[in-house]
C-alpha atoms as a PDB file:
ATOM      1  CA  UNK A   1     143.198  28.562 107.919  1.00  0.00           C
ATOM      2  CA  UNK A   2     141.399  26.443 105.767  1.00  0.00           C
ATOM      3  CA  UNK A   3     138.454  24.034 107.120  1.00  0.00           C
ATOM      4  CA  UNK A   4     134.987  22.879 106.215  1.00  0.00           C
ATOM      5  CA  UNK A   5     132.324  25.101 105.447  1.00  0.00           C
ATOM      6  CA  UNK A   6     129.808  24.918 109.089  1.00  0.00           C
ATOM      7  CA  UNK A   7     126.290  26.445 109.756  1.00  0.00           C
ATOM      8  CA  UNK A   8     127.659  29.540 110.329  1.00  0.00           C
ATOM      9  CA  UNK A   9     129.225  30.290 107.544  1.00  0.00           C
ATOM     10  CA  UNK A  10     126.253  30.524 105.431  1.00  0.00           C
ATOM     11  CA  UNK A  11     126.017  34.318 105.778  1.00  0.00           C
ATOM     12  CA  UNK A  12     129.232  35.071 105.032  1.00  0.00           C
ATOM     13  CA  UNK A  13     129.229  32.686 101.847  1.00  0.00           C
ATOM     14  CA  UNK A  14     126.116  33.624 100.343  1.00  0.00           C
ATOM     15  CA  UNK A  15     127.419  37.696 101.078  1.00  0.00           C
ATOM     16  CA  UNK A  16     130.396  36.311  98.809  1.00  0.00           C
ATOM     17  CA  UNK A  17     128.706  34.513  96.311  1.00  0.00           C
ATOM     18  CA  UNK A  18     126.363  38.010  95.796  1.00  0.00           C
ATOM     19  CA  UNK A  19     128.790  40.094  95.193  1.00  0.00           C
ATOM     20  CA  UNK A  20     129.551  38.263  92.382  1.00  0.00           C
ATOM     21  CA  UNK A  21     125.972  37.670  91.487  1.00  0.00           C
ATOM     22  CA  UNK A  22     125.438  41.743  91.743  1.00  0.00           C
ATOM     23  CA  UNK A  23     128.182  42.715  90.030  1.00  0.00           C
ATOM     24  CA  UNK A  24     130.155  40.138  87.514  1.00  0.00           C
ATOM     25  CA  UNK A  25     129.767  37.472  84.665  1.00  0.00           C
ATOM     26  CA  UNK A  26     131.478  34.868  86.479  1.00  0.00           C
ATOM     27  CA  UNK A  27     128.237  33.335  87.611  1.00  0.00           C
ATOM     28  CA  UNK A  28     125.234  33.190  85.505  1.00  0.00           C
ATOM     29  CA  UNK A  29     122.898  33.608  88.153  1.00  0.00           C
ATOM     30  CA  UNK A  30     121.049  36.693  88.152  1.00  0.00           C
ATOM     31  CA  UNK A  31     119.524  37.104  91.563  1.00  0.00           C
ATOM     32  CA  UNK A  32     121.184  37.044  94.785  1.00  0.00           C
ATOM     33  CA  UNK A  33     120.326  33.976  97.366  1.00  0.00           C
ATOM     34  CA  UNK A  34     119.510  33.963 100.706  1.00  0.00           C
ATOM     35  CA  UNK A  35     121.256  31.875 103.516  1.00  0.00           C
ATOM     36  CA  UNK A  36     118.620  29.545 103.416  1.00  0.00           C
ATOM     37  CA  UNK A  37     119.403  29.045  99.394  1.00  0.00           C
ATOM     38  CA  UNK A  38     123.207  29.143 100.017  1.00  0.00           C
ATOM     39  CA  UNK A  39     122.327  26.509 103.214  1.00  0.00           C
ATOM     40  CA  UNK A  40     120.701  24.115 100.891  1.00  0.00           C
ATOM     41  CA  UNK A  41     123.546  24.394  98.087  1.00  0.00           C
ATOM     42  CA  UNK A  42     126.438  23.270 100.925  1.00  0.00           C
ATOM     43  CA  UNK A  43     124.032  20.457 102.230  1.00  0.00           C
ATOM     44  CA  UNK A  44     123.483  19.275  98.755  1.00  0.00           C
ATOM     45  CA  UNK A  45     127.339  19.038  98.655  1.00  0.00           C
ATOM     46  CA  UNK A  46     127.573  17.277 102.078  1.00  0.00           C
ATOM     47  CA  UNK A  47     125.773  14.988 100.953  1.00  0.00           C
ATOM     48  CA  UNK A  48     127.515  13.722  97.593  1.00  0.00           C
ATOM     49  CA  UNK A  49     130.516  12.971  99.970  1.00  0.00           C
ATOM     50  CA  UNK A  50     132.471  16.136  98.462  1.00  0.00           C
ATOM     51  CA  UNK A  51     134.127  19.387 100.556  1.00  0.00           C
ATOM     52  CA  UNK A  52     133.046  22.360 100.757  1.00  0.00           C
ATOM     53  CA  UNK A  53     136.149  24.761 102.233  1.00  0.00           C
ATOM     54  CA  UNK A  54     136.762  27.870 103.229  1.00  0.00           C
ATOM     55  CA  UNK A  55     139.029  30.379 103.826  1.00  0.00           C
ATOM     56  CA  UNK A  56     139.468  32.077 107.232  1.00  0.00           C
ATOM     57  CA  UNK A  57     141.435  34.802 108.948  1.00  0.00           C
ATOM     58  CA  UNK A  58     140.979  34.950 112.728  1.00  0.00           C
ATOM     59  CA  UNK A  59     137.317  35.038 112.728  1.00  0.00           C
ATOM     60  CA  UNK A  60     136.435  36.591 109.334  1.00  0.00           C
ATOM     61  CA  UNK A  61     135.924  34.213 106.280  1.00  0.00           C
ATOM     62  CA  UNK A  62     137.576  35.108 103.003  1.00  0.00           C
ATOM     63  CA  UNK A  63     136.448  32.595 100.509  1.00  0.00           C
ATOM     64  CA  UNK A  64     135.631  29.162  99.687  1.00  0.00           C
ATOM     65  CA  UNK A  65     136.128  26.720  97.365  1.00  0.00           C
ATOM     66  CA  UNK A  66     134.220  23.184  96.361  1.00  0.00           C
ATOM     67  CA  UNK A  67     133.266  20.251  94.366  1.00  0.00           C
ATOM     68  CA  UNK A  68     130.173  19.006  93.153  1.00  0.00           C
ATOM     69  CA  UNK A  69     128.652  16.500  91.438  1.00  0.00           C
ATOM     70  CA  UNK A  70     129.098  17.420  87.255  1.00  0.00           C
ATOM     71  CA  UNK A  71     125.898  15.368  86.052  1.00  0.00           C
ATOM     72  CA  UNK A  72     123.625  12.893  88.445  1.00  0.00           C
ATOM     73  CA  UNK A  73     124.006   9.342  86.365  1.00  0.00           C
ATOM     74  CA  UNK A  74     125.805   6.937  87.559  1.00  0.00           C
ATOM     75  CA  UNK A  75     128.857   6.547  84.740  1.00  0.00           C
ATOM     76  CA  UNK A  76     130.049  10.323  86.437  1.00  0.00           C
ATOM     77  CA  UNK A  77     130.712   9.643  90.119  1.00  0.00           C
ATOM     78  CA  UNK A  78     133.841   9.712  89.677  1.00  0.00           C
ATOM     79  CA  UNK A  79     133.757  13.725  88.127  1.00  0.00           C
ATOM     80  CA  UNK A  80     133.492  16.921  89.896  1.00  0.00           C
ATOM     81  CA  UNK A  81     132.894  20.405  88.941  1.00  0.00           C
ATOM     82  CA  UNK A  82     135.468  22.690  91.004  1.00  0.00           C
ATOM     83  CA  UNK A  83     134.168  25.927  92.546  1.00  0.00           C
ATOM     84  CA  UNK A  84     135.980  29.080  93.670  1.00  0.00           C
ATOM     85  CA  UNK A  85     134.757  32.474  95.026  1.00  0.00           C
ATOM     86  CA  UNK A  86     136.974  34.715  96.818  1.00  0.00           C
ATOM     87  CA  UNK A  87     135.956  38.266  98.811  1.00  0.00           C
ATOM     88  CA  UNK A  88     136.708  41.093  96.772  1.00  0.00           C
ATOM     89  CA  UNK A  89     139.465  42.358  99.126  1.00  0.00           C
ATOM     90  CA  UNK A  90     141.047  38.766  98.991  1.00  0.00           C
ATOM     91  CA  UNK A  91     141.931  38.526  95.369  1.00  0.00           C
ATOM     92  CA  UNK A  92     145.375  38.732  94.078  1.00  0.00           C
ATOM     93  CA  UNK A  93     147.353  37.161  97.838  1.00  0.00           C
ATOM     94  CA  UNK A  94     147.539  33.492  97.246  1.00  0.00           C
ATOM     95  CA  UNK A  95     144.712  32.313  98.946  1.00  0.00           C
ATOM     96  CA  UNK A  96     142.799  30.841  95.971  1.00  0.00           C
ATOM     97  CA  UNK A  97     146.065  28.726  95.603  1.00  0.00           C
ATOM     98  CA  UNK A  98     146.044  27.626  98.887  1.00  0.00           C
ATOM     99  CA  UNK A  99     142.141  26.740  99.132  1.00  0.00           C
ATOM    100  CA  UNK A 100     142.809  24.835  96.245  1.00  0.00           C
ATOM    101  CA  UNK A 101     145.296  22.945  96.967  1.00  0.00           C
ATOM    102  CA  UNK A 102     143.360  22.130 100.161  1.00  0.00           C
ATOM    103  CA  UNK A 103     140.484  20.926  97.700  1.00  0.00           C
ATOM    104  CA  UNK A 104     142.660  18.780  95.252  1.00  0.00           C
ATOM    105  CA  UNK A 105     144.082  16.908  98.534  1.00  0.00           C
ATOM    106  CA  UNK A 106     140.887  16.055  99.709  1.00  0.00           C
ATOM    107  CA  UNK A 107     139.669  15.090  95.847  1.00  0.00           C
ATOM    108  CA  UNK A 108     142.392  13.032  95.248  1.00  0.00           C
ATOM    109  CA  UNK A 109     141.647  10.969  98.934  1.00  0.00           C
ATOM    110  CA  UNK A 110     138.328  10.141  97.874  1.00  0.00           C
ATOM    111  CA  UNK A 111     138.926   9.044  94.652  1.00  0.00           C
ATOM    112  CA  UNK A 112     137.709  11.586  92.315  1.00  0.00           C
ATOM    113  CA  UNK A 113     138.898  10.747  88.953  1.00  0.00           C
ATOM    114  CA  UNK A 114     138.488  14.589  86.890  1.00  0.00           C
ATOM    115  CA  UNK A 115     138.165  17.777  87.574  1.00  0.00           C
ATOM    116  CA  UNK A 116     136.415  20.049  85.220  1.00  0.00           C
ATOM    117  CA  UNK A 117     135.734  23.727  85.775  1.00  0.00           C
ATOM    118  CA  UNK A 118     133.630  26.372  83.745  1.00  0.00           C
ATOM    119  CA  UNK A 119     134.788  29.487  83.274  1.00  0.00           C
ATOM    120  CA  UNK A 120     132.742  32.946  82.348  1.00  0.00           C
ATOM    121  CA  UNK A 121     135.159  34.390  79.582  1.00  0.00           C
ATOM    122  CA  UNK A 122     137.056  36.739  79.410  1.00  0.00           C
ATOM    123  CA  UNK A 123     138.389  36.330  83.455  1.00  0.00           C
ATOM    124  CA  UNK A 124     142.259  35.794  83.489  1.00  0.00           C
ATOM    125  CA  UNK A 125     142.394  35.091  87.050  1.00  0.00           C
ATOM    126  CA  UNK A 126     140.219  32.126  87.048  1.00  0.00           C
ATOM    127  CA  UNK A 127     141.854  30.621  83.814  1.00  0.00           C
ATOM    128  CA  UNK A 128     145.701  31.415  85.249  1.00  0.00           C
ATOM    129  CA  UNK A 129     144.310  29.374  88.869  1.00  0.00           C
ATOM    130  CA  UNK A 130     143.259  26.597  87.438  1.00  0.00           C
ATOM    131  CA  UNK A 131     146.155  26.202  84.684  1.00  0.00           C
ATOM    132  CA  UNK A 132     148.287  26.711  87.857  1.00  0.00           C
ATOM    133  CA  UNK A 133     146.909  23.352  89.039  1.00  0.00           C
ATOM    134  CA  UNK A 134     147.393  21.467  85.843  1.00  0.00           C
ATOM    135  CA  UNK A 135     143.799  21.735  84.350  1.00  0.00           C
ATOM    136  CA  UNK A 136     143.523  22.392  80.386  1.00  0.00           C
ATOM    137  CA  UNK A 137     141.503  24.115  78.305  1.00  0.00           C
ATOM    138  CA  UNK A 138     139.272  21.466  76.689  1.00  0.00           C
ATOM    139  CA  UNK A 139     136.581  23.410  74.863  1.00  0.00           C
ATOM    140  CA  UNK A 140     134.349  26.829  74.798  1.00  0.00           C
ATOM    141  CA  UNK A 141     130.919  27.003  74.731  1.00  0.00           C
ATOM    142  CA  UNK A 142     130.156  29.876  72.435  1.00  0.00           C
ATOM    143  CA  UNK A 143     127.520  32.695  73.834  1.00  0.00           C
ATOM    144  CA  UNK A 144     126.580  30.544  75.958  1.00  0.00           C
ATOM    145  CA  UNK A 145     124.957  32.452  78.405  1.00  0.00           C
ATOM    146  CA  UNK A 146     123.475  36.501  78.629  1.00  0.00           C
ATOM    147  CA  UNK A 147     123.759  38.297  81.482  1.00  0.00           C
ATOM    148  CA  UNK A 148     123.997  42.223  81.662  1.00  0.00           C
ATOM    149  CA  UNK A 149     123.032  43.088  78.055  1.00  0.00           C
ATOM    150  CA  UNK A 150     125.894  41.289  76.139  1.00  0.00           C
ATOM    151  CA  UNK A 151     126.617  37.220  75.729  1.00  0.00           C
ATOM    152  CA  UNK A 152     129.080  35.491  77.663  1.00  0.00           C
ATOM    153  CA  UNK A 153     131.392  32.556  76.361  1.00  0.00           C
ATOM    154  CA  UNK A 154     132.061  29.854  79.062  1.00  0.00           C
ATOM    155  CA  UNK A 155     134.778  27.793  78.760  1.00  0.00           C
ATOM    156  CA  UNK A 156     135.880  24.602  80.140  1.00  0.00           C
ATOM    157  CA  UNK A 157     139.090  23.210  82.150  1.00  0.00           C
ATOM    158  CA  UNK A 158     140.076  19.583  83.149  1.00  0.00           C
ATOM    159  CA  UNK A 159     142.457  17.727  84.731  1.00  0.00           C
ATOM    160  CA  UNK A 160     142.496  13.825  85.559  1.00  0.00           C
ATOM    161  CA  UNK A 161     143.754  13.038  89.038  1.00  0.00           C
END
Protein backbone atom coordinates (compact mmCIF):
# COMPACT_ATOMS: atom_id res chain seq x y z
CA UNK A 1 0.00 0.00 0.00
CA UNK A 2 1.20 3.22 -0.73
CA UNK A 3 0.01 6.46 1.37
CA UNK A 4 1.39 9.60 2.93
CA UNK A 5 4.15 9.61 5.17
CA UNK A 6 2.22 10.31 9.10
CA UNK A 7 3.84 11.00 12.57
CA UNK A 8 4.51 7.67 13.00
CA UNK A 9 6.45 6.87 10.47
CA UNK A 10 9.30 8.94 11.44
CA UNK A 11 11.12 6.05 13.14
CA UNK A 12 10.87 3.78 10.64
CA UNK A 13 12.05 6.43 7.91
CA UNK A 14 14.86 7.88 9.59
CA UNK A 15 15.95 3.79 10.51
CA UNK A 16 15.84 3.70 6.52
CA UNK A 17 17.43 6.69 5.62
CA UNK A 18 20.54 5.47 8.22
CA UNK A 19 21.19 2.59 6.84
CA UNK A 20 22.08 4.27 3.97
CA UNK A 21 23.80 7.03 5.82
CA UNK A 22 25.95 4.12 7.78
CA UNK A 23 26.74 2.20 5.11
CA UNK A 24 26.56 3.68 1.29
CA UNK A 25 27.47 6.68 -1.06
CA UNK A 26 24.08 7.25 -2.13
CA UNK A 27 23.62 10.04 0.35
CA UNK A 28 26.28 12.42 1.21
CA UNK A 29 25.36 12.80 4.63
CA UNK A 30 27.68 11.48 7.04
CA UNK A 31 25.87 11.20 10.32
CA UNK A 32 22.75 9.48 11.02
CA UNK A 33 19.49 11.71 12.11
CA UNK A 34 17.24 11.36 14.69
CA UNK A 35 13.35 11.27 14.38
CA UNK A 36 13.19 14.63 15.41
CA UNK A 37 15.70 15.56 12.27
CA UNK A 38 13.84 13.12 9.93
CA UNK A 39 10.35 14.88 11.55
CA UNK A 40 11.47 18.26 10.50
CA UNK A 41 12.69 17.09 6.87
CA UNK A 42 8.85 15.57 6.08
CA UNK A 43 7.27 18.83 7.62
CA UNK A 44 9.51 20.93 5.52
CA UNK A 45 8.01 18.90 2.60
CA UNK A 46 4.39 19.28 3.86
CA UNK A 47 4.72 22.37 3.68
CA UNK A 48 5.96 23.18 -0.02
CA UNK A 49 2.62 21.43 -1.03
CA UNK A 50 4.70 18.21 -2.24
CA UNK A 51 4.19 14.21 -1.05
CA UNK A 52 6.01 12.49 0.89
CA UNK A 53 4.98 8.45 0.37
CA UNK A 54 5.63 5.44 1.61
CA UNK A 55 5.65 2.03 1.20
CA UNK A 56 3.77 -0.39 3.51
CA UNK A 57 3.16 -4.07 4.07
CA UNK A 58 0.53 -4.86 6.71
CA UNK A 59 1.95 -2.80 9.38
CA UNK A 60 5.69 -2.65 8.54
CA UNK A 61 6.96 0.25 6.25
CA UNK A 62 9.31 -0.59 3.41
CA UNK A 63 10.31 2.64 1.86
CA UNK A 64 9.44 5.98 0.76
CA UNK A 65 9.74 8.16 -1.84
CA UNK A 66 9.36 12.26 -2.29
CA UNK A 67 9.69 15.58 -3.82
CA UNK A 68 11.13 18.65 -2.74
CA UNK A 69 11.69 21.90 -3.55
CA UNK A 70 15.19 21.97 -6.04
CA UNK A 71 16.23 25.72 -5.17
CA UNK A 72 13.96 28.36 -2.96
CA UNK A 73 13.54 31.41 -5.72
CA UNK A 74 10.68 31.93 -7.15
CA UNK A 75 11.48 31.16 -11.17
CA UNK A 76 11.73 27.12 -9.70
CA UNK A 77 8.31 26.35 -8.22
CA UNK A 78 7.51 24.59 -10.72
CA UNK A 79 10.83 21.91 -10.18
CA UNK A 80 11.27 19.15 -7.81
CA UNK A 81 14.05 17.03 -6.73
CA UNK A 82 12.72 13.25 -6.56
CA UNK A 83 13.73 11.11 -3.57
CA UNK A 84 13.85 7.34 -3.11
CA UNK A 85 15.06 5.08 -0.23
CA UNK A 86 14.04 1.61 0.02
CA UNK A 87 14.78 -1.05 3.19
CA UNK A 88 17.54 -3.17 2.41
CA UNK A 89 15.37 -6.34 2.27
CA UNK A 90 12.99 -4.44 -0.21
CA UNK A 91 15.29 -3.86 -3.09
CA UNK A 92 15.09 -5.70 -6.28
CA UNK A 93 10.65 -6.57 -6.01
CA UNK A 94 9.10 -3.69 -7.78
CA UNK A 95 8.25 -1.55 -5.14
CA UNK A 96 10.46 1.44 -6.05
CA UNK A 97 8.40 1.27 -9.36
CA UNK A 98 5.33 1.32 -7.77
CA UNK A 99 6.14 4.21 -5.12
CA UNK A 100 7.09 6.02 -7.99
CA UNK A 101 4.61 5.86 -10.01
CA UNK A 102 2.47 6.82 -6.99
CA UNK A 103 4.80 10.04 -6.81
CA UNK A 104 4.72 11.05 -10.59
CA UNK A 105 0.69 10.86 -10.31
CA UNK A 106 0.55 13.08 -7.60
CA UNK A 107 3.44 15.50 -9.36
CA UNK A 108 1.79 15.66 -12.41
CA UNK A 109 -1.82 16.77 -10.39
CA UNK A 110 -0.20 19.61 -8.91
CA UNK A 111 1.45 20.91 -11.65
CA UNK A 112 5.03 20.23 -11.28
CA UNK A 113 6.71 21.03 -14.44
CA UNK A 114 10.46 18.80 -14.03
CA UNK A 115 11.73 16.35 -12.28
CA UNK A 116 15.38 16.19 -11.62
CA UNK A 117 17.15 13.59 -9.52
CA UNK A 118 20.88 13.27 -8.28
CA UNK A 119 22.44 10.30 -8.31
CA UNK A 120 25.74 9.04 -6.18
CA UNK A 121 27.70 7.20 -9.07
CA UNK A 122 28.36 4.32 -9.72
CA UNK A 123 24.56 2.86 -8.41
CA UNK A 124 22.79 1.02 -11.38
CA UNK A 125 19.66 0.60 -9.59
CA UNK A 126 18.92 4.16 -9.06
CA UNK A 127 19.98 5.18 -12.70
CA UNK A 128 17.85 1.98 -14.34
CA UNK A 129 14.54 3.47 -11.89
CA UNK A 130 14.56 6.58 -12.95
CA UNK A 131 15.37 5.90 -16.83
CA UNK A 132 12.42 3.47 -16.30
CA UNK A 133 10.26 6.58 -15.77
CA UNK A 134 11.53 8.56 -18.68
CA UNK A 135 14.16 10.81 -16.89
CA UNK A 136 17.63 11.45 -18.82
CA UNK A 137 20.88 11.80 -18.00
CA UNK A 138 21.56 15.55 -18.28
CA UNK A 139 24.99 16.06 -16.75
CA UNK A 140 27.68 14.72 -13.98
CA UNK A 141 29.11 16.60 -11.48
CA UNK A 142 32.66 15.39 -11.30
CA UNK A 143 34.07 14.38 -7.58
CA UNK A 144 31.67 16.07 -6.38
CA UNK A 145 31.41 14.92 -3.08
CA UNK A 146 33.93 12.59 -0.46
CA UNK A 147 32.59 10.32 1.66
CA UNK A 148 34.43 7.09 2.97
CA UNK A 149 38.00 7.88 1.82
CA UNK A 150 37.44 8.09 -2.02
CA UNK A 151 35.34 10.93 -4.21
CA UNK A 152 32.03 10.36 -5.44
CA UNK A 153 30.61 11.61 -8.91
CA UNK A 154 26.88 12.65 -8.73
CA UNK A 155 25.00 12.74 -11.59
CA UNK A 156 21.85 14.23 -12.68
CA UNK A 157 18.38 12.95 -14.28
CA UNK A 158 15.34 14.94 -15.67
CA UNK A 159 12.26 14.60 -17.09
CA UNK A 160 9.56 17.40 -17.99
CA UNK A 161 6.02 16.41 -17.10
Amino acid sequence: MIRAAVKSDVDRIAAIYNFYVQNTTITFEELEIDAAQMASRITAVSQANLPWLVATEGSKLLGYAYAAPWHSRSAYRFTVESTIYLAPGSIGCGLGTTLYHALFAYLRKCGVHTVIASIALPNAASVNLHEKFGMKKTGCFREAGYKFGRWIDVGYWQILL
